[in-house]
N, C-alpha and C. Protein backbone atom coordinates (compact mmCIF):
# COMPACT_ATOMS: atom_id res chain seq x y z
N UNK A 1 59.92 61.08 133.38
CA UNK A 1 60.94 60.97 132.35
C UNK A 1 62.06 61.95 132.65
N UNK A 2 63.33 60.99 132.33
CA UNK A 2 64.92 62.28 132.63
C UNK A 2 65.10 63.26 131.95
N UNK A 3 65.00 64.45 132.06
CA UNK A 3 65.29 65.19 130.94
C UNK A 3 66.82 65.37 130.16
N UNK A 4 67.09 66.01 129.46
CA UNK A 4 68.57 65.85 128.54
C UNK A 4 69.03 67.30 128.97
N UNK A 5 70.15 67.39 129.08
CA UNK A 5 71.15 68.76 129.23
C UNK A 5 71.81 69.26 127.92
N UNK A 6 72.02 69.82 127.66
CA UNK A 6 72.90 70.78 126.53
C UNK A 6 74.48 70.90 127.08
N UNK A 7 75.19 70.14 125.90
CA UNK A 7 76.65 70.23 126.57
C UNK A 7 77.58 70.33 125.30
N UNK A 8 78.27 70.95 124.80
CA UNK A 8 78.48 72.28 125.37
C UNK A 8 77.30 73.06 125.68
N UNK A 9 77.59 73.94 126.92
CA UNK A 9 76.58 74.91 127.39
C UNK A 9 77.16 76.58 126.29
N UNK A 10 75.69 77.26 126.09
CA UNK A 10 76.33 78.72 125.67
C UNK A 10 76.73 79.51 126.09
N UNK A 11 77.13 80.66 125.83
CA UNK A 11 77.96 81.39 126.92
C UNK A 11 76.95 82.65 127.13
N UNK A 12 75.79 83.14 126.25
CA UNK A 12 74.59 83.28 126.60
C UNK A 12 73.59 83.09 127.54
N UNK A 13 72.53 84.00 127.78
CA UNK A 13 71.24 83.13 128.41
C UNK A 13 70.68 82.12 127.63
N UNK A 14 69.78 81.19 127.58
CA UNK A 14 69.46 80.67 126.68
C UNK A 14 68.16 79.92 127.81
N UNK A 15 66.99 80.06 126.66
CA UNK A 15 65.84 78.72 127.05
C UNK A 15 66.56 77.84 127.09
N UNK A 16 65.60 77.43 128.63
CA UNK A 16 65.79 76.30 129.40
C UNK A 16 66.60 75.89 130.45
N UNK A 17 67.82 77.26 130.72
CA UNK A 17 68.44 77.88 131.52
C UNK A 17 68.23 77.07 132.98
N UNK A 18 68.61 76.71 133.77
CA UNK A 18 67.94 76.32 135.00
C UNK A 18 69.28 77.19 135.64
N UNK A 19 68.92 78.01 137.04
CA UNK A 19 69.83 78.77 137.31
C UNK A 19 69.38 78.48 139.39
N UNK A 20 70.15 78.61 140.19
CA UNK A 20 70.27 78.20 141.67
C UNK A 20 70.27 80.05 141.75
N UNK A 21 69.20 79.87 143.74
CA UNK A 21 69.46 81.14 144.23
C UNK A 21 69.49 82.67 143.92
N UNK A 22 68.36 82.31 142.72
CA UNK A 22 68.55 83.60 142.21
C UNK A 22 67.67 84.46 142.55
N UNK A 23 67.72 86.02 143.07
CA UNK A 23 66.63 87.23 143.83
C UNK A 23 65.49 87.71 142.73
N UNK A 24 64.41 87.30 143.49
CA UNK A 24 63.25 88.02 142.60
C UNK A 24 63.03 88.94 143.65
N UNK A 25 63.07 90.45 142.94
CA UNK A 25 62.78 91.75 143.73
C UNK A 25 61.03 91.78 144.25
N UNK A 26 60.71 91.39 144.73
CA UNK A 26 59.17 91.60 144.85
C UNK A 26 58.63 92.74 145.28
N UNK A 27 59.12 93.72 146.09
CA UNK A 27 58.47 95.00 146.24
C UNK A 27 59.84 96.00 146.55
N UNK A 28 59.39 97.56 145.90
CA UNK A 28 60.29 98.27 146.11
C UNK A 28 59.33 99.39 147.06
N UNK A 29 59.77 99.92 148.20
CA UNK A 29 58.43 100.96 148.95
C UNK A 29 59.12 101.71 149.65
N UNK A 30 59.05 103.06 149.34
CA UNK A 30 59.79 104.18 150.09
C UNK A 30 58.91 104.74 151.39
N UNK A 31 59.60 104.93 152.27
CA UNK A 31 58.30 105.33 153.78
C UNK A 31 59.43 106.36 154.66
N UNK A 32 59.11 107.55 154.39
CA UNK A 32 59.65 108.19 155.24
C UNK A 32 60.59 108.39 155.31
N UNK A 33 61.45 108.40 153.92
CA UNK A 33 62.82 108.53 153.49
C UNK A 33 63.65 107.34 153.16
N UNK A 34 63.32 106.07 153.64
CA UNK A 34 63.84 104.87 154.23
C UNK A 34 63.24 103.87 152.57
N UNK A 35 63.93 103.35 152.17
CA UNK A 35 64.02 102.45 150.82
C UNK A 35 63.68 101.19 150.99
N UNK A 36 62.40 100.55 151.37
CA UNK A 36 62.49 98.58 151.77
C UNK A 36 62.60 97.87 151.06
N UNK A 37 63.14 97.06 150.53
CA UNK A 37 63.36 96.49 149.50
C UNK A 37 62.81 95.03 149.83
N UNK A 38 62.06 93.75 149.07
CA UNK A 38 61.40 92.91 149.86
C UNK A 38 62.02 92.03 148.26
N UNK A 39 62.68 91.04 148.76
CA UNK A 39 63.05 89.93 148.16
C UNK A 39 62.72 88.55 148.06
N UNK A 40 62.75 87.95 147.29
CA UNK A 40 62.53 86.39 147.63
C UNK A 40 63.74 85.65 146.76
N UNK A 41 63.98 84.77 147.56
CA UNK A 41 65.06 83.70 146.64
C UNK A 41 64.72 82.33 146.35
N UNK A 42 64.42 82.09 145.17
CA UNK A 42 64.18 80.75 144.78
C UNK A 42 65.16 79.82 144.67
N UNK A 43 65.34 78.49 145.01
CA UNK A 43 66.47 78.02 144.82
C UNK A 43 67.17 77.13 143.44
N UNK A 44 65.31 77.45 142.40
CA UNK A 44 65.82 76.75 141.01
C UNK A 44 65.07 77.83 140.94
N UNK A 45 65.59 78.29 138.94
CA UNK A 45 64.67 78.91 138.13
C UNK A 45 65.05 78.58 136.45
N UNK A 46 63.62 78.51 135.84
CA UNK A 46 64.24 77.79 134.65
C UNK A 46 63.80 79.24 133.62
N UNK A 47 65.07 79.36 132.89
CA UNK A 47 64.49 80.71 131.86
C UNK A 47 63.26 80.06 130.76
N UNK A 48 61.96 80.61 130.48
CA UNK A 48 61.31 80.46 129.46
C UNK A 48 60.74 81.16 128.51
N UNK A 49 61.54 82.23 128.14
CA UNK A 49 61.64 83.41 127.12
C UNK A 49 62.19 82.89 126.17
N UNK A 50 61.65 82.63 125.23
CA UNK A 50 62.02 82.08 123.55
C UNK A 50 63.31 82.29 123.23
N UNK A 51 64.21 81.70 122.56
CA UNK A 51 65.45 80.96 122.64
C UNK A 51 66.22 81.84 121.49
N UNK A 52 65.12 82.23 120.60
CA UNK A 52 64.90 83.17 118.91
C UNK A 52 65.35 84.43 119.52
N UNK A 53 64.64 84.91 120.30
CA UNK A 53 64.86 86.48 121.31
C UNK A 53 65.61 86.28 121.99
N UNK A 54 66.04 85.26 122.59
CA UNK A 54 66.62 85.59 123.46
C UNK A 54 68.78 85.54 122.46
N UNK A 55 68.86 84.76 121.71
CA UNK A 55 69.90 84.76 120.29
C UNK A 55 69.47 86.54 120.07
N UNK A 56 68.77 86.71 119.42
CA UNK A 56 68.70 88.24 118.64
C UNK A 56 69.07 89.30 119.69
N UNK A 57 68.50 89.38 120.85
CA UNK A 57 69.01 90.36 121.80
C UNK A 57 70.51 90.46 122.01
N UNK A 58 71.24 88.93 122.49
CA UNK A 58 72.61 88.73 122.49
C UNK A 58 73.43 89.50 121.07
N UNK A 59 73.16 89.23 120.02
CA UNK A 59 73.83 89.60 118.53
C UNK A 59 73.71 91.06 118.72
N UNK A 60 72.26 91.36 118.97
CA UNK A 60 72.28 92.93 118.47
C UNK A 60 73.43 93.36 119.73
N UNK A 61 73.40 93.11 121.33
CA UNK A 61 74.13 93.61 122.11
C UNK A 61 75.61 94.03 121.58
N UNK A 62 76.08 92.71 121.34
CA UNK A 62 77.56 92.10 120.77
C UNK A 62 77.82 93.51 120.07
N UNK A 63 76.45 93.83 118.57
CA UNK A 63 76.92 94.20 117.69
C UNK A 63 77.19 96.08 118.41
N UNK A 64 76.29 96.64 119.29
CA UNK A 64 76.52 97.58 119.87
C UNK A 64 77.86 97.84 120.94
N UNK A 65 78.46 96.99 121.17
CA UNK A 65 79.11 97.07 122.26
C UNK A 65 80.60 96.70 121.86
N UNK A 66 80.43 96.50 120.36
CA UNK A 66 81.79 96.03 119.14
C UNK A 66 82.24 97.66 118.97
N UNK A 67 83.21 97.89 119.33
CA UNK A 67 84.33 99.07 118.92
C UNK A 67 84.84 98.90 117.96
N UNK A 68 84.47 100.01 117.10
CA UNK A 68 85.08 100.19 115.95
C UNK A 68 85.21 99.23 114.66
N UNK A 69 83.67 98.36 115.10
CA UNK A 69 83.81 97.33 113.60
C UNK A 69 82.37 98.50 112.85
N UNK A 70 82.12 99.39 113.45
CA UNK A 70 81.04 100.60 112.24
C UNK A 70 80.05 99.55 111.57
N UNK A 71 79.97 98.74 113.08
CA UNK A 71 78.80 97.14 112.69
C UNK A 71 77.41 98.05 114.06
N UNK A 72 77.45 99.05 114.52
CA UNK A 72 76.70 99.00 116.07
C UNK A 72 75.19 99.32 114.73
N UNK A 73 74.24 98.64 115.41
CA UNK A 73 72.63 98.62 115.01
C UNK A 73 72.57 100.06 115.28
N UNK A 74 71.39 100.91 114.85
CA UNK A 74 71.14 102.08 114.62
C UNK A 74 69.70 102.01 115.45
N UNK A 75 69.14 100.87 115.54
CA UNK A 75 68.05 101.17 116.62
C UNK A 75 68.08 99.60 117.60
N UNK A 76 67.54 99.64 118.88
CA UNK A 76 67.84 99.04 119.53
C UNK A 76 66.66 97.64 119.63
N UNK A 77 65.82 97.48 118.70
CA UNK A 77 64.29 96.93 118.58
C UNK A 77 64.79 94.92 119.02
N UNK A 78 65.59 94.66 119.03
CA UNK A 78 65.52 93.43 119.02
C UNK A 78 66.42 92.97 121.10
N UNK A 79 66.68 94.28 121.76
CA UNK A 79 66.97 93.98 122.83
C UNK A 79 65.59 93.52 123.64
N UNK A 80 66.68 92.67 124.89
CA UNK A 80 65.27 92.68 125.71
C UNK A 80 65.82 92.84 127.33
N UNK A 81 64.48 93.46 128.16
CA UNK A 81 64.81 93.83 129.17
C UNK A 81 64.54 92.88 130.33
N UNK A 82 64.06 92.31 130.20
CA UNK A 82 63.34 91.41 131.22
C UNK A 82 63.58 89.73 130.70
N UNK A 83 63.49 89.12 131.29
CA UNK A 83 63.60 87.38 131.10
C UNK A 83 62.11 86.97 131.92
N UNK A 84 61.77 85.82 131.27
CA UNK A 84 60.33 84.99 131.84
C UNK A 84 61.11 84.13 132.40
N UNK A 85 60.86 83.77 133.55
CA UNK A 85 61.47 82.59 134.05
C UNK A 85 60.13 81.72 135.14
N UNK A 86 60.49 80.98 135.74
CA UNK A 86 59.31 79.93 136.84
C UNK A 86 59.96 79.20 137.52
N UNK A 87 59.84 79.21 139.11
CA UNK A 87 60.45 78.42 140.04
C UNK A 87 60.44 76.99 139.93
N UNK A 88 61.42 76.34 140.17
CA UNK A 88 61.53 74.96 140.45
C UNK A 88 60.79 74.55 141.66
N UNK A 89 60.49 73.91 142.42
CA UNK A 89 59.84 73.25 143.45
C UNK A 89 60.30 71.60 143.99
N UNK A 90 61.26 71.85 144.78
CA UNK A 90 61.51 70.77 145.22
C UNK A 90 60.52 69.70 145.41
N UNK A 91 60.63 68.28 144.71
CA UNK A 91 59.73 67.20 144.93
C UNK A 91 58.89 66.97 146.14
N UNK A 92 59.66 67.09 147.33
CA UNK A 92 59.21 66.54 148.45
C UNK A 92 58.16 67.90 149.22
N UNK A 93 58.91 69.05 148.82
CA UNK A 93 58.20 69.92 149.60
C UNK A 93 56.74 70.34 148.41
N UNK A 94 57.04 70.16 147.74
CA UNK A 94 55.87 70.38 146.58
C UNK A 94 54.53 69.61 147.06
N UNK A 95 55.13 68.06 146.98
CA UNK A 95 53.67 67.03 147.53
C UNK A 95 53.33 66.94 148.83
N UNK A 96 54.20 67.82 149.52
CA UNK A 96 53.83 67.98 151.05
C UNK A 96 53.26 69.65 150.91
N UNK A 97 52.80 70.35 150.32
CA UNK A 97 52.01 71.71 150.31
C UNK A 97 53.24 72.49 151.10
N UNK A 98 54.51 72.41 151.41
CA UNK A 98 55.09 73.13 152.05
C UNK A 98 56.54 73.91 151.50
N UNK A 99 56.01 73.98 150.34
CA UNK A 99 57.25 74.68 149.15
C UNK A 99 56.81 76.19 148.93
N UNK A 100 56.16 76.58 149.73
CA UNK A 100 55.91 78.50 149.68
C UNK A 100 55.84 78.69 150.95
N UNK A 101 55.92 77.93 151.86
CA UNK A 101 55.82 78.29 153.79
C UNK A 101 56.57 79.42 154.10
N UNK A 102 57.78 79.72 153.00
CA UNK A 102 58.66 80.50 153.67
C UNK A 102 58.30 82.04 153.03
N UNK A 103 57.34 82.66 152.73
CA UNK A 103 56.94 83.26 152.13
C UNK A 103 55.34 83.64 152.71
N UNK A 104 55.36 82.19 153.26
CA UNK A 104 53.86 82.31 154.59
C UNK A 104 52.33 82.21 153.26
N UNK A 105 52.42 81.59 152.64
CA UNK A 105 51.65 80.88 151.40
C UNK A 105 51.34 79.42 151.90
N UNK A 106 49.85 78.77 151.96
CA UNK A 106 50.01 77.25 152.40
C UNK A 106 49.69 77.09 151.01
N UNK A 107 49.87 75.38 150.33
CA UNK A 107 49.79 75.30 149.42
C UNK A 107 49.06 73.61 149.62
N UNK A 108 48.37 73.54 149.02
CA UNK A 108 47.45 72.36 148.76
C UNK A 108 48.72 70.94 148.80
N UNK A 109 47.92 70.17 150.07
CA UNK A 109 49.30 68.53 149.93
C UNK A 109 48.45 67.76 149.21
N UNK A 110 49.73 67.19 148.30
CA UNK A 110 49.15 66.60 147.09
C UNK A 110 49.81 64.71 147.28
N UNK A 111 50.43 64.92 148.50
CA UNK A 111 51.24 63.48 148.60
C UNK A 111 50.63 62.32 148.96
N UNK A 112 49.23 62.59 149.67
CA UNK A 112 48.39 61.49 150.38
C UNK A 112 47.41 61.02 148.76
N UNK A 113 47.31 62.30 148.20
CA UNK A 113 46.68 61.58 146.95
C UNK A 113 47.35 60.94 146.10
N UNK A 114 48.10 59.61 146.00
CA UNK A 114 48.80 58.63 144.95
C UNK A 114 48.63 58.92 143.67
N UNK A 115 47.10 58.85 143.26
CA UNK A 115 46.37 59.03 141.67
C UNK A 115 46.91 60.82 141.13
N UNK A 116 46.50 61.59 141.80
CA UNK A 116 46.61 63.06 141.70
C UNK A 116 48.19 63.04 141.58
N UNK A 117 48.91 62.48 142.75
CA UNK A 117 50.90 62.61 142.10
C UNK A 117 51.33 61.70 141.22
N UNK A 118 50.95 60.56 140.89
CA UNK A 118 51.17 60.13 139.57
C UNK A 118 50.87 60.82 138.37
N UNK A 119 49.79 61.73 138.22
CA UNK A 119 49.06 62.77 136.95
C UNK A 119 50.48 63.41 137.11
N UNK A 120 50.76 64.61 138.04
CA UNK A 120 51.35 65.21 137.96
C UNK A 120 52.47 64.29 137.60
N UNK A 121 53.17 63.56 138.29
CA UNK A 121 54.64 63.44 137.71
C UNK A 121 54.83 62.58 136.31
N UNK A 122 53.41 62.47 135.70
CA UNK A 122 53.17 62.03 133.97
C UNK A 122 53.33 63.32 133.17
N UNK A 123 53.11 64.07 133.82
CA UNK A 123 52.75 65.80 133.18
C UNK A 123 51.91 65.33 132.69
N UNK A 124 50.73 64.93 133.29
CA UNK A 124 49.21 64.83 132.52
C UNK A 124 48.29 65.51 133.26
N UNK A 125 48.91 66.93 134.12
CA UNK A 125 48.28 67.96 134.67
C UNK A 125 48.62 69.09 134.04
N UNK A 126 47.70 70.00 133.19
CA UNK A 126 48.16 70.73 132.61
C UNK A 126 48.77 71.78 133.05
N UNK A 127 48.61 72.22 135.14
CA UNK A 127 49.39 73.03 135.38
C UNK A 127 50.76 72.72 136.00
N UNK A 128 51.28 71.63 136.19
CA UNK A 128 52.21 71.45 136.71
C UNK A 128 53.38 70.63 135.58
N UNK A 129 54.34 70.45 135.74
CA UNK A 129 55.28 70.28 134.79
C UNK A 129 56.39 69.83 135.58
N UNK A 130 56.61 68.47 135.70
CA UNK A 130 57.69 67.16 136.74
C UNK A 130 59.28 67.52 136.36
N UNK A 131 59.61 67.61 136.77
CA UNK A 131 61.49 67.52 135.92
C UNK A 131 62.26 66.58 136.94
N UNK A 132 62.77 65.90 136.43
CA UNK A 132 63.59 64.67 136.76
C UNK A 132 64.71 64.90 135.87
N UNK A 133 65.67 65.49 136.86
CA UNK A 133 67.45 65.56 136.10
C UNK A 133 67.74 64.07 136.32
N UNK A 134 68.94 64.31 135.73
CA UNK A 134 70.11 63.39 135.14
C UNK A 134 70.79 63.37 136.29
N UNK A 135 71.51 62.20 136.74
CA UNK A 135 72.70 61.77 138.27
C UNK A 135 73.50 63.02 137.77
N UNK A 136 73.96 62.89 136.16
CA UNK A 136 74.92 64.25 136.28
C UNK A 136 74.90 66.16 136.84
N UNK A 137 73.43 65.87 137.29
CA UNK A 137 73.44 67.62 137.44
C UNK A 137 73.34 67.22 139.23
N UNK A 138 73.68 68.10 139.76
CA UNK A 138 73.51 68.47 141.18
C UNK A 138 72.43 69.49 141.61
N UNK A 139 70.83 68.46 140.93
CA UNK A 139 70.03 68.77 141.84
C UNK A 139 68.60 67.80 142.06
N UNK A 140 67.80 68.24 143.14
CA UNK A 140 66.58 67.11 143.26
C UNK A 140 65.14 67.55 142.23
N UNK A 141 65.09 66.51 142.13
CA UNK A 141 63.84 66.10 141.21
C UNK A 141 62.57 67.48 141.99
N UNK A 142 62.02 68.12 140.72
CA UNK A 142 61.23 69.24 140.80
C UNK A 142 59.68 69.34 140.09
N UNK A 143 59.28 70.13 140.77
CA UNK A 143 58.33 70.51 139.83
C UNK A 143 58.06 71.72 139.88
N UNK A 144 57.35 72.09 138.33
CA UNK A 144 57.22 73.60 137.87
C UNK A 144 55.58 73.73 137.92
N UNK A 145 55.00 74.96 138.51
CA UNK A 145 53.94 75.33 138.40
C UNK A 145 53.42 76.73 137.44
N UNK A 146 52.86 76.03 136.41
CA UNK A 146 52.75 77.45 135.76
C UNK A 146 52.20 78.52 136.21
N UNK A 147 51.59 78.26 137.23
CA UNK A 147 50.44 79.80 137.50
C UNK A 147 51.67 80.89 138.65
N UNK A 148 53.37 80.18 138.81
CA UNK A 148 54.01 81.24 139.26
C UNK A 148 54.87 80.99 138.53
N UNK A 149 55.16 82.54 137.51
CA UNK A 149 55.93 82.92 136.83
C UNK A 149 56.55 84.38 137.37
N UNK A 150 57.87 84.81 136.82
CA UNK A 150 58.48 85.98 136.80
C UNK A 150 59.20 86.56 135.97
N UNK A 151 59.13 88.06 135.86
CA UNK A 151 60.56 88.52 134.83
C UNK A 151 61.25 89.20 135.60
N UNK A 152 62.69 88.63 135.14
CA UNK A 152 63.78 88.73 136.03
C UNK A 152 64.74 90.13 135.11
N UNK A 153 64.87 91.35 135.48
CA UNK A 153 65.90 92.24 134.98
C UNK A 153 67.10 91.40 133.99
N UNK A 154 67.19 91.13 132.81
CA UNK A 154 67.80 91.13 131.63
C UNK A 154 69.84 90.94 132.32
N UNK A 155 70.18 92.38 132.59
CA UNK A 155 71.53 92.75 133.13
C UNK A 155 71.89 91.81 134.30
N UNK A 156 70.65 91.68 134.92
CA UNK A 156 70.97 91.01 136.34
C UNK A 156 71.53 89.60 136.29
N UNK A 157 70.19 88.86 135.63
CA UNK A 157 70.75 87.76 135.15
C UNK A 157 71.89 87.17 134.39
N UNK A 158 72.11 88.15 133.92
CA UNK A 158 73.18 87.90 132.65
C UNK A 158 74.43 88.07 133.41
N UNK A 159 74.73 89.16 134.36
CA UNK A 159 75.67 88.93 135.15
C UNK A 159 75.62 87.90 135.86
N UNK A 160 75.01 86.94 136.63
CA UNK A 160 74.94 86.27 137.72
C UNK A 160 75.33 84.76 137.07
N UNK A 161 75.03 84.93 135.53
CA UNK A 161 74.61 83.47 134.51
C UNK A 161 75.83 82.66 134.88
N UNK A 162 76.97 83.13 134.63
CA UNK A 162 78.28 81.99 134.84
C UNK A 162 78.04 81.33 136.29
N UNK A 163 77.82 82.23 137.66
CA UNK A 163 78.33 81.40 138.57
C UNK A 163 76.29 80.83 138.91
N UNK A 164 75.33 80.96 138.47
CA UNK A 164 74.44 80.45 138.83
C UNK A 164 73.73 79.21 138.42
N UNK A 165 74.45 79.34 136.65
CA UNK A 165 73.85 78.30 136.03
C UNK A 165 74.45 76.65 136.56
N UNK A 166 72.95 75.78 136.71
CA UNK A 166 73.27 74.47 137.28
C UNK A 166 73.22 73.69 135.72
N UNK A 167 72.19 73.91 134.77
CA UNK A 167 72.34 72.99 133.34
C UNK A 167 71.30 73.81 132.95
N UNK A 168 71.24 73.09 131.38
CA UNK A 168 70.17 73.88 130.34
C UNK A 168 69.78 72.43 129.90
N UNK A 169 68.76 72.93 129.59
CA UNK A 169 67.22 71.50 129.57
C UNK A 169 67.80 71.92 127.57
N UNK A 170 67.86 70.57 127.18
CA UNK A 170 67.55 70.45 125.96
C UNK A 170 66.68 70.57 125.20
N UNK A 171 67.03 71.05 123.93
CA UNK A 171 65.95 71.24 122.81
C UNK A 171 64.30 71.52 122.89
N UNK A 172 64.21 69.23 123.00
CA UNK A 172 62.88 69.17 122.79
C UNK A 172 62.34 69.12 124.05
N UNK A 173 63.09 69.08 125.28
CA UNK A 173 62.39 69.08 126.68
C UNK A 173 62.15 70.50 126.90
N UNK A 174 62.85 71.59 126.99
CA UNK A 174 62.69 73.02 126.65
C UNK A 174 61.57 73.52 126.04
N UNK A 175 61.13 73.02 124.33
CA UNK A 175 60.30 73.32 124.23
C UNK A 175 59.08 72.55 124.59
N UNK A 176 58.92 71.52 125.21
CA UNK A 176 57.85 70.64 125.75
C UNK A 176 57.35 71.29 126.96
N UNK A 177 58.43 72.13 128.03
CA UNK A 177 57.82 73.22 129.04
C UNK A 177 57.42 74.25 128.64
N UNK A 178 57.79 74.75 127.44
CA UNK A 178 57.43 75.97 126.80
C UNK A 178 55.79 75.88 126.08
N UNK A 179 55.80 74.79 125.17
CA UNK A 179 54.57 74.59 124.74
C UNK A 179 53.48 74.34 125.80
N UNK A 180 53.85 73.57 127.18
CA UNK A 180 52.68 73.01 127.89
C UNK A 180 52.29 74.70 128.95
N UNK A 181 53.35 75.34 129.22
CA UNK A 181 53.06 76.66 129.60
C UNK A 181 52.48 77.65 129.13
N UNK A 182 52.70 77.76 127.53
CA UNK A 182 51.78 78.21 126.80
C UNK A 182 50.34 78.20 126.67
N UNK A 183 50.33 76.91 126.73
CA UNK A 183 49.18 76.29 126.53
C UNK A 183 48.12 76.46 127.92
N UNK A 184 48.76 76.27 129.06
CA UNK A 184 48.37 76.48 130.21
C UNK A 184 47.49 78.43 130.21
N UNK A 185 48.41 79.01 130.00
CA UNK A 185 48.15 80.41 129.96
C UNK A 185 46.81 81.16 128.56
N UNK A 186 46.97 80.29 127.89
CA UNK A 186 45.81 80.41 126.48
C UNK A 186 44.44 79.93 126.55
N UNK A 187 44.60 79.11 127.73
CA UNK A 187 43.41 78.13 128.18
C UNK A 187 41.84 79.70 128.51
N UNK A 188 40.88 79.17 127.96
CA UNK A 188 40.06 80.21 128.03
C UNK A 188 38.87 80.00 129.43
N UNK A 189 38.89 81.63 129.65
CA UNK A 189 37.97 81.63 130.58
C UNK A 189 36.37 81.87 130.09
N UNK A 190 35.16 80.85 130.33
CA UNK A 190 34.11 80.94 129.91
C UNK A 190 33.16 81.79 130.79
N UNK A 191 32.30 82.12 130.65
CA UNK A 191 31.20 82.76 132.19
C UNK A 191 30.47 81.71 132.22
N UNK A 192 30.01 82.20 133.51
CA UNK A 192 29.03 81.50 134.28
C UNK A 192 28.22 81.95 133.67
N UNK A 193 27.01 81.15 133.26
CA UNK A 193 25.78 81.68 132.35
C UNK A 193 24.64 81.99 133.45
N UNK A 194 24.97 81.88 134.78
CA UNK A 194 23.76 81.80 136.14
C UNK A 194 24.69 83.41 136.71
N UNK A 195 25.92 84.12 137.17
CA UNK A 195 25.89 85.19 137.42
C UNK A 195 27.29 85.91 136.69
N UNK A 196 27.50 85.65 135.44
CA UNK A 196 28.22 86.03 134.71
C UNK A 196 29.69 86.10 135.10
N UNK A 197 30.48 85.00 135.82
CA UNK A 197 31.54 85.24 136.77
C UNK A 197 32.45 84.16 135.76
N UNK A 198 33.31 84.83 135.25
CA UNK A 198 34.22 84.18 134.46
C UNK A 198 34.92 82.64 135.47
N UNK A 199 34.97 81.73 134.40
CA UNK A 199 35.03 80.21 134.91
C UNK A 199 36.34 79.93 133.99
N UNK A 200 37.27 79.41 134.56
CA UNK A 200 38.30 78.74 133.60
C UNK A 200 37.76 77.14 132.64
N UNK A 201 37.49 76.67 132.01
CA UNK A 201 37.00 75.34 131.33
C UNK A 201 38.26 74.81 130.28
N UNK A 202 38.51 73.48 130.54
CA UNK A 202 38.16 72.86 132.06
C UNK A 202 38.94 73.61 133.23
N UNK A 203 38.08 73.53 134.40
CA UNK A 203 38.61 74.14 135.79
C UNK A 203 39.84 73.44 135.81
N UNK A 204 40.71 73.73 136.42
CA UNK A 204 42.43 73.12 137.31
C UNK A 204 42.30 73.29 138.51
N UNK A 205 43.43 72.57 139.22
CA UNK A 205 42.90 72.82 140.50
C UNK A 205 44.43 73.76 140.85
């Protein structure tokens, strides 16, 4: 199914955000004076930090950063520092296991199984999540895996938002990744009742 865009777009971050090329810092390691810094660049990322917080952080900012309206908040409780976000995954390299190669990750090919990529692109896999844009956005059909998520520095993003953002997923498609990610992450782990080794139920693959 196509998902819907938000148009007018906000001038905010906002759930559902889908943003191109953006740096997840993955390691910072000092050795001998020398600073390495180890990056990765995804080439989609969709924000999924609640839409409520992510409005209240913007207002309170506004209201701190307003000169001389004797409006600035007195404590800072409703900012936020970090954004949740989750890579896009190009269609083709997704069902061919070869959408983390560059990172040196193999990833399970899911393309020879027909039955198994039909689930997924029903979203009737509870860890994966299909997105099929609209002809109007300029990009290819994806998929989201919940078990890789990130938080992305707050400032960073927010600077980068004008020239990165590609569209924002509407409303009820927004919260339909939000709820099934949720849901994904709440899922309980049972033990093994033979050597007490925590079991996810039902297993995913």
């Amino acid at each position: 199914m196509t998902i819907r865009v938000l148009d007018p777009r906000l001038e905010r971050i906002t759930q559902g955000d889908i943003l191109r090329d953006v740096d997840y810092i993955e390691s910072v390691i000092e050795d001998e004076g020398a600073i390495n810094v180890t990056k990765i660049v995804f080439p989609l990322m969709v924000v999924l930090t609640q839409d409520c917080d992510l409005e209240q952080n913007h207002n309170a900012r506004l209201k701190k950063y307003a000169k001389g309206t004797g409006d600035s908040p007195t404590t800072h409780d409703k900012f936020i520092f970090t954004v949740l976000v989750s890579p896009l995954f190009n269609e083709t390299h997704f069902f061919t296991g070869t959408h983390l190669d560059d990172i040196s990750i193999n990833m399970q090919m899911q393309l020879q199984n027909r039955e198994l990529k039909n689930v997924i692109k029903l979203n009737k896999n509870p860890r994966y999540h299909y997105v099929e844009f609209p002809t109007s956005v300029n990009a290819v059909n994806s998929v989201i895996d919940f078990k890789h998520y990130y938080t992305i520095n707050f400032a960073y993003l927010n600077k980068i938002r004008s020239d990165k953002l590609i569209c924002t997923v509407g409303e009820l498609y927004r919260e339909d990744i939000s709820h099934r990610f949720a849901s994904f992450l709440s899922r309980i782990g049972l033990p093994d009742a033979e050597n007490g080794l925590p079991l996810n139920n039902p297993p995913l693959p």
